[in-house]
N, C-alpha and C. Protein backbone atom coordinates (compact mmCIF):
# COMPACT_ATOMS: atom_id res chain seq x y z
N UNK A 1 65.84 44.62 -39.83
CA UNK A 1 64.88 43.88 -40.60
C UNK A 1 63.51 44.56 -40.53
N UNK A 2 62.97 44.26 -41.67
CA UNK A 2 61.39 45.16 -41.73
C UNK A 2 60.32 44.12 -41.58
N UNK A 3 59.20 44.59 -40.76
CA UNK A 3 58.45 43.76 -39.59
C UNK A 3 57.13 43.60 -41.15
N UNK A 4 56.66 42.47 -41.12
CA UNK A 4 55.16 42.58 -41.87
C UNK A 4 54.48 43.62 -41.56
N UNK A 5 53.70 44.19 -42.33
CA UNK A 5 52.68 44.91 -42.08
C UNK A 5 51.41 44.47 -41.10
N UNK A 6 51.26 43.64 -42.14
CA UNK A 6 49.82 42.84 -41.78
C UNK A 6 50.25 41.60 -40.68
N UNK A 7 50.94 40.73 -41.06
CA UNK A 7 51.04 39.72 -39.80
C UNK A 7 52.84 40.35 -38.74
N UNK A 8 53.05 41.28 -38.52
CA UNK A 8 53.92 41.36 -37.67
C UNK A 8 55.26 40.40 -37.50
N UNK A 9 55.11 39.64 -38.49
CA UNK A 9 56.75 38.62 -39.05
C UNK A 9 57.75 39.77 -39.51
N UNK A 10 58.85 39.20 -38.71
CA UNK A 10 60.00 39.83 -39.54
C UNK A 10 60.16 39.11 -41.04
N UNK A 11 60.75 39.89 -42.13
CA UNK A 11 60.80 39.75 -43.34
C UNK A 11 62.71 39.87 -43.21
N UNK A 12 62.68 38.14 -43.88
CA UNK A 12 64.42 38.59 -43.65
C UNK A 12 64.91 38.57 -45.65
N UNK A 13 63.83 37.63 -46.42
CA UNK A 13 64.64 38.17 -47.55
C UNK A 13 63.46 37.71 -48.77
N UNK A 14 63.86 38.02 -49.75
CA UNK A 14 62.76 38.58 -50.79
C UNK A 14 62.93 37.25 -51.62
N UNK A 15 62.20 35.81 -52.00
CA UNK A 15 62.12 34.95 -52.50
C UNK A 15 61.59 35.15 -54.29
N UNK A 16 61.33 35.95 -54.43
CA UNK A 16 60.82 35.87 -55.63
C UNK A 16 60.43 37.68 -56.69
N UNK A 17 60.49 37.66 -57.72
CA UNK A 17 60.83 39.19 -57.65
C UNK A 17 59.02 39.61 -57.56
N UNK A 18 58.34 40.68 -57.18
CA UNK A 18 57.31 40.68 -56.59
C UNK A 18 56.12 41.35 -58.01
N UNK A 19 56.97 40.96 -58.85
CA UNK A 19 56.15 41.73 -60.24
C UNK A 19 56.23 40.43 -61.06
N UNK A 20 56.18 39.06 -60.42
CA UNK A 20 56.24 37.98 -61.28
C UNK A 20 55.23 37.53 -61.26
N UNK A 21 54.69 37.24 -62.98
CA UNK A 21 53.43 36.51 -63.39
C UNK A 21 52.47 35.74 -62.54
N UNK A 22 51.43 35.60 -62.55
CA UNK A 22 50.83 34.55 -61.81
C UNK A 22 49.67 34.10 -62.38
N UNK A 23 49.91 32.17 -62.77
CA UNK A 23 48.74 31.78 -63.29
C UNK A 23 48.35 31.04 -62.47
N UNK A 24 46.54 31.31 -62.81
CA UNK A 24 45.46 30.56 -61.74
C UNK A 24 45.46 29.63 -62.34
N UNK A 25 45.10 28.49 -61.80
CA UNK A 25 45.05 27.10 -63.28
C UNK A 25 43.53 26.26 -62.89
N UNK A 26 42.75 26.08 -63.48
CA UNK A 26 41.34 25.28 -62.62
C UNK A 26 41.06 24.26 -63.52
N UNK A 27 40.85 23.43 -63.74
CA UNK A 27 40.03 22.19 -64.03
C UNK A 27 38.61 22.56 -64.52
N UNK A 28 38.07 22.20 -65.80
CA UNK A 28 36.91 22.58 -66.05
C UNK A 28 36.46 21.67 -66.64
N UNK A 29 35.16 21.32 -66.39
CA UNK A 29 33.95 20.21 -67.05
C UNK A 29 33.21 20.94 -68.25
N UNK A 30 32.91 22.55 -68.10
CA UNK A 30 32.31 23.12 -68.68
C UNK A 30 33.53 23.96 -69.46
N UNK A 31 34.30 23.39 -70.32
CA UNK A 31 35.42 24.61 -70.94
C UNK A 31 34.97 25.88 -71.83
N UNK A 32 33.85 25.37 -72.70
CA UNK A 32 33.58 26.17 -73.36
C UNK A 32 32.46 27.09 -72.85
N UNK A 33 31.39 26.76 -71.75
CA UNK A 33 30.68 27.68 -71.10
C UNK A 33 31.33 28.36 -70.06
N UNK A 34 32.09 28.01 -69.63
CA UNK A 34 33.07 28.87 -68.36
C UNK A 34 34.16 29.94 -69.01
N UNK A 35 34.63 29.72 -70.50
CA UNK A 35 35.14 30.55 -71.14
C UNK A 35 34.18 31.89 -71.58
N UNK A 36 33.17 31.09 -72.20
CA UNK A 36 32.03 32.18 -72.04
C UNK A 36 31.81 33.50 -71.03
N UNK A 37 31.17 33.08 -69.88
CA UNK A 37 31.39 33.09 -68.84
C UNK A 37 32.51 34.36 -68.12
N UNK A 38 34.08 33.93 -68.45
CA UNK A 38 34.55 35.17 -68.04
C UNK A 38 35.31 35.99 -69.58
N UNK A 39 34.55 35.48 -70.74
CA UNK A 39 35.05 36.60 -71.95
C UNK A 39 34.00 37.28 -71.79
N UNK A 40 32.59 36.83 -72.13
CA UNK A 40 31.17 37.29 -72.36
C UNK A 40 30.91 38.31 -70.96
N UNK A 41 31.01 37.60 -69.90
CA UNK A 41 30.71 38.40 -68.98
C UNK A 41 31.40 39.05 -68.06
N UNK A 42 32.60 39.22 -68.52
CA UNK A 42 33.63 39.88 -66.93
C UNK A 42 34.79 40.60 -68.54
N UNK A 43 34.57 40.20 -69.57
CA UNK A 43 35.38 41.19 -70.38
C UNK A 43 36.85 40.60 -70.61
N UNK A 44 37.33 39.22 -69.84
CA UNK A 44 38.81 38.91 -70.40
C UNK A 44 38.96 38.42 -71.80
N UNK A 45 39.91 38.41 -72.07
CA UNK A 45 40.65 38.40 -73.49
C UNK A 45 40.74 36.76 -73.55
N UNK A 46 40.98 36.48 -74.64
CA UNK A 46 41.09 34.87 -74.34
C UNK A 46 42.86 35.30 -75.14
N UNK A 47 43.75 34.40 -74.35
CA UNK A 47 45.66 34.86 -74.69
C UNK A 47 46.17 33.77 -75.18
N UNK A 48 45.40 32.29 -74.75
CA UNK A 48 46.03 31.53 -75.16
C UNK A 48 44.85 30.23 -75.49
N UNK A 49 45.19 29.49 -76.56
CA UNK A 49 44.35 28.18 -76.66
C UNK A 49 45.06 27.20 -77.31
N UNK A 50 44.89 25.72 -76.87
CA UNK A 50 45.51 24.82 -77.31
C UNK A 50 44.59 23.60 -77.63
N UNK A 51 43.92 22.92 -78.13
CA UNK A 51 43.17 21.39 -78.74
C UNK A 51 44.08 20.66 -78.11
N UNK A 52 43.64 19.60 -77.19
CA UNK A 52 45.11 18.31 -77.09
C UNK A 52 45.33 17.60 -78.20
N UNK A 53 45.79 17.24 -78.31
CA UNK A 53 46.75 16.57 -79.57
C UNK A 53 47.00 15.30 -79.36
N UNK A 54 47.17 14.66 -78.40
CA UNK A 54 47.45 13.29 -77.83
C UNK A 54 46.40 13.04 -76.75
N UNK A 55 46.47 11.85 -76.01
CA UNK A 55 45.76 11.29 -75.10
C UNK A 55 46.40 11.94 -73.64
N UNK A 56 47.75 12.46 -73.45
CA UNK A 56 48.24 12.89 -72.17
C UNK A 56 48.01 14.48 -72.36
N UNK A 57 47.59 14.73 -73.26
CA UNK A 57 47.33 16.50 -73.33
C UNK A 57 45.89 16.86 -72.88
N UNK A 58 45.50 18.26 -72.94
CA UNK A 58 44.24 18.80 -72.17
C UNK A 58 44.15 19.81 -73.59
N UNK A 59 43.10 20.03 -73.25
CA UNK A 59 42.28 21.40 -73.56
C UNK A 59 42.49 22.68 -72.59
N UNK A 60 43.27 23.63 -73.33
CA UNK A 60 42.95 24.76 -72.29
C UNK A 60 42.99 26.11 -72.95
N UNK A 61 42.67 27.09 -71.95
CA UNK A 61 42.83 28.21 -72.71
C UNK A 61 42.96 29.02 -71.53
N UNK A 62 43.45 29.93 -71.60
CA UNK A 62 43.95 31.03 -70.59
C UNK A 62 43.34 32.47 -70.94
N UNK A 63 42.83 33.05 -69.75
CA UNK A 63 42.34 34.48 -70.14
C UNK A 63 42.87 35.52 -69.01
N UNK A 64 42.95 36.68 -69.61
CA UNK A 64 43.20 37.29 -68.70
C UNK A 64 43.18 38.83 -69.46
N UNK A 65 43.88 40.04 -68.90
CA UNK A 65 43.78 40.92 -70.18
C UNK A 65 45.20 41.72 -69.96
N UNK A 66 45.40 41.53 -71.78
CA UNK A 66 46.97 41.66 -72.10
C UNK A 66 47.69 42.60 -70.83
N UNK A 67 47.23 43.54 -70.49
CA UNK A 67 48.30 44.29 -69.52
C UNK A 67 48.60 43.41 -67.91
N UNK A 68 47.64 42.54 -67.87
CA UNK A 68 47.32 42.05 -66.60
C UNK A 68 48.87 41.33 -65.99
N UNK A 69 49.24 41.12 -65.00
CA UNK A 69 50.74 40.09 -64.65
C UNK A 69 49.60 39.25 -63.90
N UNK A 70 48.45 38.39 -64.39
CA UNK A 70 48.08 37.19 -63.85
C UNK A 70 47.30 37.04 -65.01
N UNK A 71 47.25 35.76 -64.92
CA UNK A 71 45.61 34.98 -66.52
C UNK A 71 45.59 33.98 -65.66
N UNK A 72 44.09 33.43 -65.82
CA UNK A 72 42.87 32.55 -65.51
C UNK A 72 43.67 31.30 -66.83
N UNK A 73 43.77 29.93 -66.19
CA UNK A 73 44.23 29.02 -67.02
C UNK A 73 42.65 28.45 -66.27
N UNK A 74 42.02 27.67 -67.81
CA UNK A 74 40.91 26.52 -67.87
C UNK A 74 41.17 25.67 -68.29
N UNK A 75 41.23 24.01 -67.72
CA UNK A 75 42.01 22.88 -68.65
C UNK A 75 40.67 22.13 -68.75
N UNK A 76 40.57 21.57 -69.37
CA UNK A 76 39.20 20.75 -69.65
C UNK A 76 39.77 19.56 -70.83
N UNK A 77 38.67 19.39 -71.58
CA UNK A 77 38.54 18.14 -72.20
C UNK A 77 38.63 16.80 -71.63
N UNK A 78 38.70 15.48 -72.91
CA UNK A 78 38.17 14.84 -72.60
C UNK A 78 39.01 13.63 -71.93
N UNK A 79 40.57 14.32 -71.50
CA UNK A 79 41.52 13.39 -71.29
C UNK A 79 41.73 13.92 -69.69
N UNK A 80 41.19 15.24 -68.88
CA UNK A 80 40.78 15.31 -67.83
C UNK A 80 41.27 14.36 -66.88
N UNK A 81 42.39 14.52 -66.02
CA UNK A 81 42.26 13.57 -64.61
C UNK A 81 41.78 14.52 -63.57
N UNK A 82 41.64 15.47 -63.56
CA UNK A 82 41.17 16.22 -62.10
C UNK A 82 39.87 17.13 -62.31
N UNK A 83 38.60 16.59 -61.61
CA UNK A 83 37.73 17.23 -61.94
C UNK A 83 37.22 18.39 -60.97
N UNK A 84 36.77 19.68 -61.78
CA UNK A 84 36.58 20.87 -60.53
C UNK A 84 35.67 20.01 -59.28
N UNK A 85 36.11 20.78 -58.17
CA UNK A 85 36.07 20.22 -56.79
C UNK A 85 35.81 21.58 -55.86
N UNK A 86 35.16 22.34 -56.58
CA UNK A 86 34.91 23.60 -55.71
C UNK A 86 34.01 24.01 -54.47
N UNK A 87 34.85 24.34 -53.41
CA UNK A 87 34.68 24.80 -52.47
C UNK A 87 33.47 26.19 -52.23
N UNK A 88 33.41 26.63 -50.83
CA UNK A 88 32.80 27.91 -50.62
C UNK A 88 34.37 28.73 -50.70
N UNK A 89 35.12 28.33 -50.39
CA UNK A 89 36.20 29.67 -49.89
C UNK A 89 36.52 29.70 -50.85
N UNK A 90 36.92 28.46 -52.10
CA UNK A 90 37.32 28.39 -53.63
C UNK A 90 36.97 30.20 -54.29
N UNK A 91 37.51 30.93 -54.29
CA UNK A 91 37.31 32.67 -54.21
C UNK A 91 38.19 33.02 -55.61
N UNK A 92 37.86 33.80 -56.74
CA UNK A 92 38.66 34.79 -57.42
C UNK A 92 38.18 35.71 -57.09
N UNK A 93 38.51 36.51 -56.31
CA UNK A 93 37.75 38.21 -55.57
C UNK A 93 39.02 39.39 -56.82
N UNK A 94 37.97 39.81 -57.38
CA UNK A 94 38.45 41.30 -57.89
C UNK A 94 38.10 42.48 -56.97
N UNK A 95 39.19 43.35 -56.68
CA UNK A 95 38.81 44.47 -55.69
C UNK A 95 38.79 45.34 -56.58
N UNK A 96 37.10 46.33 -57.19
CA UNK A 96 37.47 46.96 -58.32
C UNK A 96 37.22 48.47 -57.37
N UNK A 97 37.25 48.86 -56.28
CA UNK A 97 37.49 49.92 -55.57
C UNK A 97 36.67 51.08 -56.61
N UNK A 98 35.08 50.69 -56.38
CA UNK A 98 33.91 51.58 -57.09
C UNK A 98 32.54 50.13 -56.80
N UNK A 99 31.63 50.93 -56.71
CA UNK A 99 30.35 49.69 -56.86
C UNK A 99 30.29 48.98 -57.93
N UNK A 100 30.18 47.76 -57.59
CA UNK A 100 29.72 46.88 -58.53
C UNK A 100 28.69 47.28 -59.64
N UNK A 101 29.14 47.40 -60.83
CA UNK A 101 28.00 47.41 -62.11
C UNK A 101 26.87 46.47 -62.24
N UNK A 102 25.46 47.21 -61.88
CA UNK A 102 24.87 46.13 -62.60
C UNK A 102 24.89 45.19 -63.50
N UNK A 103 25.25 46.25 -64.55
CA UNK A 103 25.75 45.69 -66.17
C UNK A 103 26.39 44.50 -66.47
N UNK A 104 27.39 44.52 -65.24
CA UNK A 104 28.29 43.29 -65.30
C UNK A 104 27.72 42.07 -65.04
N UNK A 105 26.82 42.46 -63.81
CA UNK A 105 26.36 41.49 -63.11
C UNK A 105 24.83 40.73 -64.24
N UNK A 106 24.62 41.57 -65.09
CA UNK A 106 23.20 41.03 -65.82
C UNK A 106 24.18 40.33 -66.59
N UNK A 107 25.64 40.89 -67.20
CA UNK A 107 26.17 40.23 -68.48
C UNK A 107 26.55 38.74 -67.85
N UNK A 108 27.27 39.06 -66.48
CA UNK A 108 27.82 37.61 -66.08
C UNK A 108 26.77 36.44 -66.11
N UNK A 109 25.32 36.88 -65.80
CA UNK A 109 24.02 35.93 -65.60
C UNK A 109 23.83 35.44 -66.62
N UNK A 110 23.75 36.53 -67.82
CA UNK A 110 23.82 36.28 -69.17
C UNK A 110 24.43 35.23 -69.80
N UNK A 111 25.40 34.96 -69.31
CA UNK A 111 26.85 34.69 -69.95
C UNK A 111 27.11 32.77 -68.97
N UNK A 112 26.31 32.57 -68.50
CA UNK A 112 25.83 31.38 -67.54
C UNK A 112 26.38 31.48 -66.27
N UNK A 113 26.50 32.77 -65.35
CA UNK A 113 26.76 32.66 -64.24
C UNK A 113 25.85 32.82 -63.45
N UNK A 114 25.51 32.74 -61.51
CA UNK A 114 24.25 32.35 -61.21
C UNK A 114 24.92 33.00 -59.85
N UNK A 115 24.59 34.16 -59.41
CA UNK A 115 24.45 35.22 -58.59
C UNK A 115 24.25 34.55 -56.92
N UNK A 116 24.98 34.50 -56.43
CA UNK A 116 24.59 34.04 -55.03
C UNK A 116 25.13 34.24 -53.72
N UNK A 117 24.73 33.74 -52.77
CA UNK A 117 24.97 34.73 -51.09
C UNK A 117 26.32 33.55 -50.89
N UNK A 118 27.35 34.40 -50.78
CA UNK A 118 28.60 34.04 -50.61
C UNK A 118 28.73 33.71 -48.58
N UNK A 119 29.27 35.00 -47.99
CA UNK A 119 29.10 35.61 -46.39
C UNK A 119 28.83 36.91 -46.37
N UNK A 120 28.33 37.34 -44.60
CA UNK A 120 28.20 38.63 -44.45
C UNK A 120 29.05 39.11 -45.07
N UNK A 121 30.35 39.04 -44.64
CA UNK A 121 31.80 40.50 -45.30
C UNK A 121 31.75 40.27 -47.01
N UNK A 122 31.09 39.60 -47.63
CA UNK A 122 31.56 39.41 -49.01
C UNK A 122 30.11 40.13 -49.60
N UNK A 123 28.89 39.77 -48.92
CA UNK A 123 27.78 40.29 -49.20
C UNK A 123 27.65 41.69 -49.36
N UNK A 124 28.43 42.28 -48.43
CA UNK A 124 28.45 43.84 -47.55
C UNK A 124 29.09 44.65 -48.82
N UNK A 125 30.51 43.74 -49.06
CA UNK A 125 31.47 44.71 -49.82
C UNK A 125 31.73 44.00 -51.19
N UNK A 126 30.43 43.42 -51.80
CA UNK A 126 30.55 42.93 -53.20
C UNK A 126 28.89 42.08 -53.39
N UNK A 127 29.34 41.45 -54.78
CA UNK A 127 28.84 40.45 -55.67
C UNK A 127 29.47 39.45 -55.67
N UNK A 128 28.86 38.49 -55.36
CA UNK A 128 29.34 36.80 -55.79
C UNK A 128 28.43 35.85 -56.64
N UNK A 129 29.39 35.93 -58.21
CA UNK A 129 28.71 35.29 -58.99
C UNK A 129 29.29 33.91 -59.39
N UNK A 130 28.58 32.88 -59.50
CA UNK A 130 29.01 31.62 -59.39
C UNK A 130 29.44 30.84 -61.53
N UNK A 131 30.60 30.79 -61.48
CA UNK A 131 30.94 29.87 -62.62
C UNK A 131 30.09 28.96 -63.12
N UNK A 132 30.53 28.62 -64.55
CA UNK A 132 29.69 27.17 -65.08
C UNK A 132 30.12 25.95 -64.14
N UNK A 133 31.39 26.43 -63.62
CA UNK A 133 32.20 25.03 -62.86
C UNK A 133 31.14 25.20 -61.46
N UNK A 134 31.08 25.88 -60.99
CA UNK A 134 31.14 26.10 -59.67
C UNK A 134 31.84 26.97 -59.06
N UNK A 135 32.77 27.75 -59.71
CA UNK A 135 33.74 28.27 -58.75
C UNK A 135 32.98 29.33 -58.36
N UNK A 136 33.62 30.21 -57.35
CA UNK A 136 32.85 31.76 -57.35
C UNK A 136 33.76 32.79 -57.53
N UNK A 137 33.53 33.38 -58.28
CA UNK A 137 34.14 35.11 -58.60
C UNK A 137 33.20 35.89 -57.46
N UNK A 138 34.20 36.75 -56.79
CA UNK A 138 33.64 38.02 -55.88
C UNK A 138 34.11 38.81 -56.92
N UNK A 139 32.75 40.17 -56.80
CA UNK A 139 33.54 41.62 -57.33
C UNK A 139 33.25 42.99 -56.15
N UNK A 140 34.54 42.71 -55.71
CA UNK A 140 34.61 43.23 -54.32
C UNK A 140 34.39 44.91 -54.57
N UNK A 141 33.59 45.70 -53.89
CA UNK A 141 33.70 47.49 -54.42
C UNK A 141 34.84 47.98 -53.36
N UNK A 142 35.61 47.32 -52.88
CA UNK A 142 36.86 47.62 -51.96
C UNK A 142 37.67 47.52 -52.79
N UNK A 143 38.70 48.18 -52.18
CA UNK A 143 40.42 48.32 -52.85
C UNK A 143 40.99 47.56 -51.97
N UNK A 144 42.26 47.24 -52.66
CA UNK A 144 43.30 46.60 -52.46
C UNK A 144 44.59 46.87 -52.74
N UNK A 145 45.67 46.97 -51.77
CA UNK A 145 46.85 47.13 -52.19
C UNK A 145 47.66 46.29 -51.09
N UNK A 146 48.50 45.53 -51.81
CA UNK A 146 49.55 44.68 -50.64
C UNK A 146 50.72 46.07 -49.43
N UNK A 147 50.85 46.96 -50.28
CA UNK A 147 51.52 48.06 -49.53
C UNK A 147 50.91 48.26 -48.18
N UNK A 148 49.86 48.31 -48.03
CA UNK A 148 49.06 48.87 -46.96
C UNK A 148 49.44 47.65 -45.67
């Protein structure tokens, strides 16, 4: 059997195939400024949108960019049972392994996000810019790879 890398667990069998999709899903008060937000200022695609249609449906729209195997789901409107509830650790960290662009960072401000001191290790090795919701996006200048 092959030992974790990182936490030293034996790995006895493979639950899921490791190239499968993954959607973030968040709750939004602000749908249409938080869409803003990461089209206007971080560059995703908007892939999917839906109007609710009934009283048990939502508003959402999903972004992400076409090659990506993950998209950002935003549910909002006005039939809403769960309202964002965001945390400090509440984290979408991009590891874009190069310094952070200014550019990005004026567009994200631009775009209604609001720049702020996350922690030391996040300070050190990124930007943390804060959502219309609240949430926070890191844009980490570290790499990442699960291999390692």
């Amino acid at each position: 059997m092959d030992r974790g890398r990182r936490t030293g667990r034996k790995v006895r069998f493979q639950l899921i195939n490791p190239t499968a999709a993954i959607r973030l899903a968040r709750p939004s008060r602000h749908l249409a400024d938080t869409e803003r937000f990461y089209v206007q200022g971080l560059g995703l695609h908007v892939l999917y949108r839906v109007t609710a249609a009934s009283p048990d449906e939502h508003d959402l729209v999903m972004l992400g960019w076409p090659e990506a195997t993950w998209h950002l789901e935003l549910v909002g409107g006005s039939n809403l049972d769960a309202f964002p509830s965001p945390t400090a650790e509440d984290l979408l960290v991009l590891y874009l392994a190069t310094p952070v662009d200014e550019a990005m960072i004026n567009r994200l401000e631009a775009a209604g996000g609001r720049q702020i001191t996350q922690s030391a290790y996040w300070d050190r090795w990124g930007v943390t810019v804060q959502d219309p919701d609240g949430y926070r996006l890191v844009l980490s200048s570290r790499a990442w790879s699960n291999a390692t």
